[in-house]
Protein backbone atom coordinates (compact mmCIF):
# COMPACT_ATOMS: atom_id res chain seq x y z
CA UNK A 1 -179.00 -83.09 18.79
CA UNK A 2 -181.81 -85.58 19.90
CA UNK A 3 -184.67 -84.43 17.42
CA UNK A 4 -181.70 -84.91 14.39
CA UNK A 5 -181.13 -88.32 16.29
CA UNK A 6 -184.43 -89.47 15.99
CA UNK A 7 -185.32 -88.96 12.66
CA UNK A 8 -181.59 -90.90 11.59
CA UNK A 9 -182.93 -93.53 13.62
CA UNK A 10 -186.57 -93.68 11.52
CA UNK A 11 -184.51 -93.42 8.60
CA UNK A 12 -182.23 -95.87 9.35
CA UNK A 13 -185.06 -98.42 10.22
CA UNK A 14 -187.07 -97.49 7.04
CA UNK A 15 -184.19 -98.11 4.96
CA UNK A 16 -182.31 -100.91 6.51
CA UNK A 17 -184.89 -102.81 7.95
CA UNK A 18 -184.31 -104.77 11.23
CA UNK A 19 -181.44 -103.61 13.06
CA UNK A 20 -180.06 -104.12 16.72
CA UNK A 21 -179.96 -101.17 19.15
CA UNK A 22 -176.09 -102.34 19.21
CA UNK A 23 -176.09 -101.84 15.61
CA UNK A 24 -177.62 -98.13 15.39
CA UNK A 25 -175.74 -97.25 18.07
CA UNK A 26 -172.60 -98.11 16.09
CA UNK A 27 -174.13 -96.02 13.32
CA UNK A 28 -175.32 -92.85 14.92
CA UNK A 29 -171.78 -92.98 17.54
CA UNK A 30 -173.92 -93.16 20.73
CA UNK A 31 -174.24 -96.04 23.35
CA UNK A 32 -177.04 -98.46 23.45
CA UNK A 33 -178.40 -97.04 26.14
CA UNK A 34 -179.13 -93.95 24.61
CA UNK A 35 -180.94 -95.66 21.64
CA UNK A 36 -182.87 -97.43 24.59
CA UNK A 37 -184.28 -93.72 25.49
CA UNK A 38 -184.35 -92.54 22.00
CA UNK A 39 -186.67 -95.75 20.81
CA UNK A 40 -188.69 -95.25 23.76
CA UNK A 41 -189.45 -91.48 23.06
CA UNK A 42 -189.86 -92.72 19.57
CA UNK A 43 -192.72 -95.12 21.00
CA UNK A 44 -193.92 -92.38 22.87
CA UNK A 45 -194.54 -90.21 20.20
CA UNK A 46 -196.85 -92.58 18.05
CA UNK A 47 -194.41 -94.07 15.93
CA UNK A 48 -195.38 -97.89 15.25
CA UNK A 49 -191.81 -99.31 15.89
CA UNK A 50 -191.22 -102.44 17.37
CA UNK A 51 -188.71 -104.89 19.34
CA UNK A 52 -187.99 -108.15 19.00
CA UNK A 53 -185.74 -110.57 21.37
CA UNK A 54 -183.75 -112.86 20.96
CA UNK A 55 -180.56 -113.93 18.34
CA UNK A 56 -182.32 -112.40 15.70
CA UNK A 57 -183.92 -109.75 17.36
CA UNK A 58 -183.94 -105.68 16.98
CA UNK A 59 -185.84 -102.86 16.36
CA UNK A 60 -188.44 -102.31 13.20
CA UNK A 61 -191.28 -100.50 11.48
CA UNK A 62 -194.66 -101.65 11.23
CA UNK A 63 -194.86 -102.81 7.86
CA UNK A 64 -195.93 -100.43 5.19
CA UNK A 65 -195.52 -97.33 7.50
CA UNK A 66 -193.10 -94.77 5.95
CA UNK A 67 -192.36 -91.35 7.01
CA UNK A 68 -192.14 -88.11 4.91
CA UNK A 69 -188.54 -86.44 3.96
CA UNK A 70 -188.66 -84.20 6.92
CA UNK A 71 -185.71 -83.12 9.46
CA UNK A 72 -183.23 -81.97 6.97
CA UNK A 73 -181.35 -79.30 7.67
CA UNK A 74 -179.88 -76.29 5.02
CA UNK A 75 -176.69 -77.47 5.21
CA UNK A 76 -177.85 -81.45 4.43
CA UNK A 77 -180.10 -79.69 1.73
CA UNK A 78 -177.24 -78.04 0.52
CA UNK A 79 -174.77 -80.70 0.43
CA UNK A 80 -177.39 -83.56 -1.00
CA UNK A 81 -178.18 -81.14 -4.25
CA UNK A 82 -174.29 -80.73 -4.09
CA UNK A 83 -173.76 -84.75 -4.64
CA UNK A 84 -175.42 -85.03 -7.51
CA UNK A 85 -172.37 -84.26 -10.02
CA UNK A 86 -174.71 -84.71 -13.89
CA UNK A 87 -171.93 -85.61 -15.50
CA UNK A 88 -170.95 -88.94 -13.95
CA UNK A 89 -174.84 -89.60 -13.52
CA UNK A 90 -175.61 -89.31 -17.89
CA UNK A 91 -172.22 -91.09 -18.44
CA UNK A 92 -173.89 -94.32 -16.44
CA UNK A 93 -177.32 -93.48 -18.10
CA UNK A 94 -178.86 -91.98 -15.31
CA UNK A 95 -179.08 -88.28 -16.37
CA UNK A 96 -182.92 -88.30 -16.59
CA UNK A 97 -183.15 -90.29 -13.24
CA UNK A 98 -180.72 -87.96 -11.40
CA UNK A 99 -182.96 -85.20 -12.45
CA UNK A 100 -186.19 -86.54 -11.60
CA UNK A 101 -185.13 -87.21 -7.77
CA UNK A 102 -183.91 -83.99 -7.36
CA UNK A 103 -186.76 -82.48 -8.75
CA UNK A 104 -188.93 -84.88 -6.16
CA UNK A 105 -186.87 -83.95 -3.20
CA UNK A 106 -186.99 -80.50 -4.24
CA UNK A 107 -190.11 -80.62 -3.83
CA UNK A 108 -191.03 -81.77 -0.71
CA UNK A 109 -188.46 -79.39 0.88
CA UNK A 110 -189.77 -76.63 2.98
CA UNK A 111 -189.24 -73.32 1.36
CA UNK A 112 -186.70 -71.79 3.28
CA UNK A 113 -184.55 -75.20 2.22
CA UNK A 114 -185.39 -75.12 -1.40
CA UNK A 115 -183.97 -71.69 -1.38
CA UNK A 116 -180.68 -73.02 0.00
CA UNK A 117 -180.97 -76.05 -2.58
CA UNK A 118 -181.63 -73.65 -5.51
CA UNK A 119 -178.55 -71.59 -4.35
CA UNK A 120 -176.21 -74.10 -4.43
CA UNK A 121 -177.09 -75.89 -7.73
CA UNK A 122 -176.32 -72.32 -8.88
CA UNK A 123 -172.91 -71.61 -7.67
CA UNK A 124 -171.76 -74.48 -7.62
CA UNK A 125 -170.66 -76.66 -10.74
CA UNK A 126 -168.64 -80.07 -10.33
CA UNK A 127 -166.15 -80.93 -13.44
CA UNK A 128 -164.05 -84.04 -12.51
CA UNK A 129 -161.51 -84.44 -15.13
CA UNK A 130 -158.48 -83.14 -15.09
CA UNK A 131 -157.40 -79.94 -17.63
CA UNK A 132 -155.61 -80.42 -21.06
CA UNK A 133 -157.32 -84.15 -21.36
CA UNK A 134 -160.05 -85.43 -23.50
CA UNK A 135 -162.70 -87.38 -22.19
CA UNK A 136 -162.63 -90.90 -23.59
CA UNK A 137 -165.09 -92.23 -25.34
CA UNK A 138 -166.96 -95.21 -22.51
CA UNK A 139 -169.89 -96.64 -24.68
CA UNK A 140 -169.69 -99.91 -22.81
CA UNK A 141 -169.92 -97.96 -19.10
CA UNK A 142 -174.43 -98.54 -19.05
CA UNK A 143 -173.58 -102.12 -19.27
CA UNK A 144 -170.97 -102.31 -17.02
CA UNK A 145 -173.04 -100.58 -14.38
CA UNK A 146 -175.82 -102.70 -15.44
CA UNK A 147 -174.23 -106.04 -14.47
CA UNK A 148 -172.66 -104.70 -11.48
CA UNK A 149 -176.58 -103.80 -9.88
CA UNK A 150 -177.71 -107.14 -10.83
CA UNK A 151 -174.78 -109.32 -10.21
CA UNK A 152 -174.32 -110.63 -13.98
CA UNK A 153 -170.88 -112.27 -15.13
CA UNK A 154 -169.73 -110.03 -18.42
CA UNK A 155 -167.26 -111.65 -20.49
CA UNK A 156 -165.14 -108.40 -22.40
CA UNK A 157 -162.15 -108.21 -24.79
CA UNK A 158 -159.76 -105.98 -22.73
CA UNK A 159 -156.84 -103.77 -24.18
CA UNK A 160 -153.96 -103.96 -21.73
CA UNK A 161 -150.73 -102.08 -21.91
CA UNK A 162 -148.46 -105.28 -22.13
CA UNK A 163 -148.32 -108.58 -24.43
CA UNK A 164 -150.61 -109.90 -25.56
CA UNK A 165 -152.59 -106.34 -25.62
CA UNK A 166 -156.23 -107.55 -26.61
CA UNK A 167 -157.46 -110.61 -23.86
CA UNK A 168 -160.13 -112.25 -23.51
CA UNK A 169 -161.37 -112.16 -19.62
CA UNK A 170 -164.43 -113.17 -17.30
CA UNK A 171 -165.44 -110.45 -14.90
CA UNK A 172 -167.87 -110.66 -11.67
CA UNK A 173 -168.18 -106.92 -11.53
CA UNK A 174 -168.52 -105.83 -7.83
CA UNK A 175 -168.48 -101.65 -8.18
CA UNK A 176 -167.59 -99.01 -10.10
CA UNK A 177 -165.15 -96.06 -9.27
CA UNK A 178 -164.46 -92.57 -10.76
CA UNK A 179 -161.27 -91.70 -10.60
CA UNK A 180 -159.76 -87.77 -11.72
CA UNK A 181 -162.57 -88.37 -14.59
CA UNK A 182 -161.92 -91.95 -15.72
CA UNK A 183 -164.12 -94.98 -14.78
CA UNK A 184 -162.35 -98.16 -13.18
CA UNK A 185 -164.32 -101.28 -12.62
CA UNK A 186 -163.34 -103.46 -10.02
CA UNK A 187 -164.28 -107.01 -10.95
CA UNK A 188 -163.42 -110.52 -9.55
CA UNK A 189 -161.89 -112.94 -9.37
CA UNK A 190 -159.22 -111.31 -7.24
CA UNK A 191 -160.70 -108.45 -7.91
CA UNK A 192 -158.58 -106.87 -9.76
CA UNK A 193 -159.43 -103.43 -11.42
CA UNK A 194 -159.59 -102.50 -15.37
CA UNK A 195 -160.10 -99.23 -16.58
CA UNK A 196 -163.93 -99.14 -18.36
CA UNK A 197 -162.90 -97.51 -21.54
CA UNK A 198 -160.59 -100.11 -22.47
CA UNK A 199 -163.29 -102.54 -23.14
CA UNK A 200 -163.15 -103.35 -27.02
CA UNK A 201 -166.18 -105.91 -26.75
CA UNK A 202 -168.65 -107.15 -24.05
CA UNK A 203 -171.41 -109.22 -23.91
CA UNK A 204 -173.65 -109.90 -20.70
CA UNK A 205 -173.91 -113.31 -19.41
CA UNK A 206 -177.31 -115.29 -18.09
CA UNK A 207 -175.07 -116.46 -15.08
CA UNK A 208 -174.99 -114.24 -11.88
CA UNK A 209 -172.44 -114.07 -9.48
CA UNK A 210 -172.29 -113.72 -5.63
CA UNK A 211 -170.91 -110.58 -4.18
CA UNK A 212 -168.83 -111.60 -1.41
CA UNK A 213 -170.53 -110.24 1.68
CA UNK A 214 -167.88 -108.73 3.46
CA UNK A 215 -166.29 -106.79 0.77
CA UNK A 216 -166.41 -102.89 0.81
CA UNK A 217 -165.45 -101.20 -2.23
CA UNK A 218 -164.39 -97.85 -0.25
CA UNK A 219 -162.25 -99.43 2.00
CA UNK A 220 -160.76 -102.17 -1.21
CA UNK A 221 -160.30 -98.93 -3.34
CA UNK A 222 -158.15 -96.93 -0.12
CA UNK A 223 -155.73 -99.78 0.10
CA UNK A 224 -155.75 -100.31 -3.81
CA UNK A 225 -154.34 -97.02 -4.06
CA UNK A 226 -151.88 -97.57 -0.79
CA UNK A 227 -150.21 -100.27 -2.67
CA UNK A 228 -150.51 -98.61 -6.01
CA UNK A 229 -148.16 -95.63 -4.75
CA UNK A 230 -145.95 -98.16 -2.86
CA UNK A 231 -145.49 -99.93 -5.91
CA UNK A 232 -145.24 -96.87 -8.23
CA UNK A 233 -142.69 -94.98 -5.83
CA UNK A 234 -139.61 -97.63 -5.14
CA UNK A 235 -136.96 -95.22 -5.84
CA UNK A 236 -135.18 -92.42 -3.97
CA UNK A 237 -133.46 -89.62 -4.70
CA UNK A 238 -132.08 -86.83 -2.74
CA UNK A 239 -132.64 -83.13 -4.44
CA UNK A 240 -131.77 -79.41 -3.22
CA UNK A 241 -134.27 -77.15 -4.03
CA UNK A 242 -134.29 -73.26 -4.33
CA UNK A 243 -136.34 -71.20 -2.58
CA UNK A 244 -140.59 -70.56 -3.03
CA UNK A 245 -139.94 -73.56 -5.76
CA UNK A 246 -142.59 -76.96 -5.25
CA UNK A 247 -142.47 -80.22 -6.39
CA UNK A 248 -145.45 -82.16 -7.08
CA UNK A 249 -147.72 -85.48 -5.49
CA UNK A 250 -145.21 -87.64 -2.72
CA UNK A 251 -142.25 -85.97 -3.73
CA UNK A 252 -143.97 -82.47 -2.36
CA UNK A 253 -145.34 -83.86 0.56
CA UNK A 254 -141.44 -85.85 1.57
CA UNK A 255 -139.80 -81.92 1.18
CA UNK A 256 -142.55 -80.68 3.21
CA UNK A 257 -142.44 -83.11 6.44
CA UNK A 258 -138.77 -83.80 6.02
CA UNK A 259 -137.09 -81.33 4.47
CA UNK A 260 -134.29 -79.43 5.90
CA UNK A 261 -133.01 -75.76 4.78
CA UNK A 262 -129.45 -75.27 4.22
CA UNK A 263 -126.73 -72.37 4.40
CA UNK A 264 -127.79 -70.97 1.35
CA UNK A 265 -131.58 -71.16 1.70
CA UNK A 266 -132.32 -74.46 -0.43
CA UNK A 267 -133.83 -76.98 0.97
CA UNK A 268 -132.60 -80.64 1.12
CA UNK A 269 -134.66 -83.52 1.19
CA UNK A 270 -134.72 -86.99 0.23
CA UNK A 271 -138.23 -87.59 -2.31
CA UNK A 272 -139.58 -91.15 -3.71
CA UNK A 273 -139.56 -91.19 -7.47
CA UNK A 274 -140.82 -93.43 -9.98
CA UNK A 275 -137.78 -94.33 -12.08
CA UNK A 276 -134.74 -92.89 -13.35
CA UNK A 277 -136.52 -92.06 -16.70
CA UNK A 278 -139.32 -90.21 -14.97
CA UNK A 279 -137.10 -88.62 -12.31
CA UNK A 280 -135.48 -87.38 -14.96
CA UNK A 281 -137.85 -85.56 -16.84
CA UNK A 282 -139.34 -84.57 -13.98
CA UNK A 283 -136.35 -82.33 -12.44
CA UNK A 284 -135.34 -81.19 -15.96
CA UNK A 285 -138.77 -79.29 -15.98
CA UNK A 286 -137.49 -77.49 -13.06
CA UNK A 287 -133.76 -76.25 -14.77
CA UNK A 288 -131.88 -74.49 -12.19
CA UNK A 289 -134.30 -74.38 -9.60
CA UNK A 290 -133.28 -78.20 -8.69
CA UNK A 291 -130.07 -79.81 -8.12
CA UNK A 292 -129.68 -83.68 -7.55
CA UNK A 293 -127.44 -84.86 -4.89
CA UNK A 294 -128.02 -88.76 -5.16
CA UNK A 295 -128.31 -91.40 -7.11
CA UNK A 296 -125.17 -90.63 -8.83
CA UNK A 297 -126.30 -92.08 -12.27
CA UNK A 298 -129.36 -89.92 -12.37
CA UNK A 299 -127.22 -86.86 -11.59
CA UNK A 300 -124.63 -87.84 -13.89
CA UNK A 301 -127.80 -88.20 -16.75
CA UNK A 302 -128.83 -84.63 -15.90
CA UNK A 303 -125.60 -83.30 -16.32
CA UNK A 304 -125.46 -84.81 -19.79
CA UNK A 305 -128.59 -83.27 -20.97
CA UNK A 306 -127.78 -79.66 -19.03
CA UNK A 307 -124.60 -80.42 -21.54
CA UNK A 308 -126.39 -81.25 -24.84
CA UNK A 309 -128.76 -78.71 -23.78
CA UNK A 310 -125.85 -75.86 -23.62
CA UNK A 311 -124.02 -76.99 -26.97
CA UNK A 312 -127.62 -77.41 -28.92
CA UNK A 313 -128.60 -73.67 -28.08
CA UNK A 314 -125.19 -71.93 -27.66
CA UNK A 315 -124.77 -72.90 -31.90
CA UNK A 316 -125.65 -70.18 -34.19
């Protein structure tokens, strides 16, 4: 809608500063030429916004003008009380300040959208971790965060999972992600990214960094974990599978766009797997309900535990 149009437009110039009519059309998926209508019914209207020519020209706000948090709808009400998940927010140190802006936006909400607001911080609770795990303790997470706002090199003790275990590193800290409940910081040079609880020791350096410009820590994190799986999944293995019975992650999702039913109702598909070891665990969980075709040697490993398995509880 235009009027919902507008207002993204004084937002985006309030918060963003200058920017090209190429540029907010790029943001708000129109073509220029509608911005060229929407400024000028902006101008119309009385707001002081402005257009300058040239290479480093574009649109902006009279300096110091600022509008009020108007335009929201119930569902962007709704969904911005919805965001704010408190326990990510205290485990960065930011519990108080998380609560403070809600209760400021809350506040300048019309009525009918602080009811909406007030209905879904009600019925609706966020818990990120996963079940059956303990959060770890982070005590060094404030810090991190710290130095990746204001561009400060940390040097840390790290615990890795090979030799040598406990390393000395340099980090330029460019974000922070929370993944299924555990904190990951991705740092440079590289970057590379180290889980935030395995910091033993860190101290905070004078010397700041430079975020490179053009990286995006969305888009980095996507294809981190694109190559993560592609890494993790490098075997294959070909299983039959009894009826109503799922597997889990990749391996579901290969027996659901490739899998093919056979004569006696099984299905047959061919499912990435980790490793031997882990495909081998993994299908024993399942007992009769799976049957491995290929690799031979993982087959050939089942059968040797369904045989230990059989002599172990067929003793008295």
């Amino acid at each position: 809608m235009k009027s919902s149009r507008l207002v993204s437009i004084l937002l985006l110039l309030q918060t963003r500063g200058r920017m090209t009519a190429a540029q907010l059309a790029e943001e708000l998926e129109v073509s220029v030429r509608t911005v060229y209508r929407d400024v000028e019914a902006l101008g119309a209207a009385g707001v002081p916004l402005y257009g300058d020519a040239g290479h480093a020209g574009g649109y902006r706000l009279l300096d110091g003008y600022r509008t009020r948090l108007t335009g929201l709808t119930a569902d962007e009400a709704e969904a911005l009380f919805l965001s704010g998940a408190p326990g990510p927010a205290a485990q960065l140190g930011l519990g108080p300040v998380l609560a403070a802006a809600q209760l400021k936006v809350r506040a300048a909400l019309p009525s009918a959208l602080r009811v909406h607001a007030d209905r879904i911080s009600g019925r609706f609770h966020l818990d990120a971790p996963g079940w059956y795990t303990d959060a770890d303790p982070i005590p060094h997470l404030p810090a991190v965060a710290d130095a990746v706002w204001n561009g400060r090199v940390l040097h840390v003790t790290y615990r890795r999972w090979r030799e040598p275990t406990d390393v000395r590193r340099r980090w330029e800290p460019y974000g922070l992600v929370l993944k299924a409940g555990r904190w990951y910081v991705v740092a440079g040079p590289g970057p590379r990214t180290y889980r935030v609880d395995q910091i033993l020791e860190l101290a905070v350096g004078d010397e700041e960094f430079a975020r490179p410009e053009a990286f995006d820590l969305a888009a980095w994190w996507a294809g981190y974990q694109r190559d993560f799986h592609d890494r993790l999944y490098r075997s294959r293995a070909r299983v039959r599978i009894a009826p109503g019975v799922r597997l889990t992650g990749p391996a579901d999702a290969a027996v659901r766009a490739h899998g093919r039913t056979d004569a006696d109702g099984w299905t047959v598909a061919e499912v990435p797997v980790e490793s031997l070891d882990h495909a081998h665990g993994e299908f024993l969980r399942l007992g009769a309900d799976v049957e491995v075709l290929d690799p031979p040697e993982l087959r050939e490993r089942i059968a040797r535990t369904a045989t230990e398995l059989a002599r172990r509880y067929g003793e008295p």
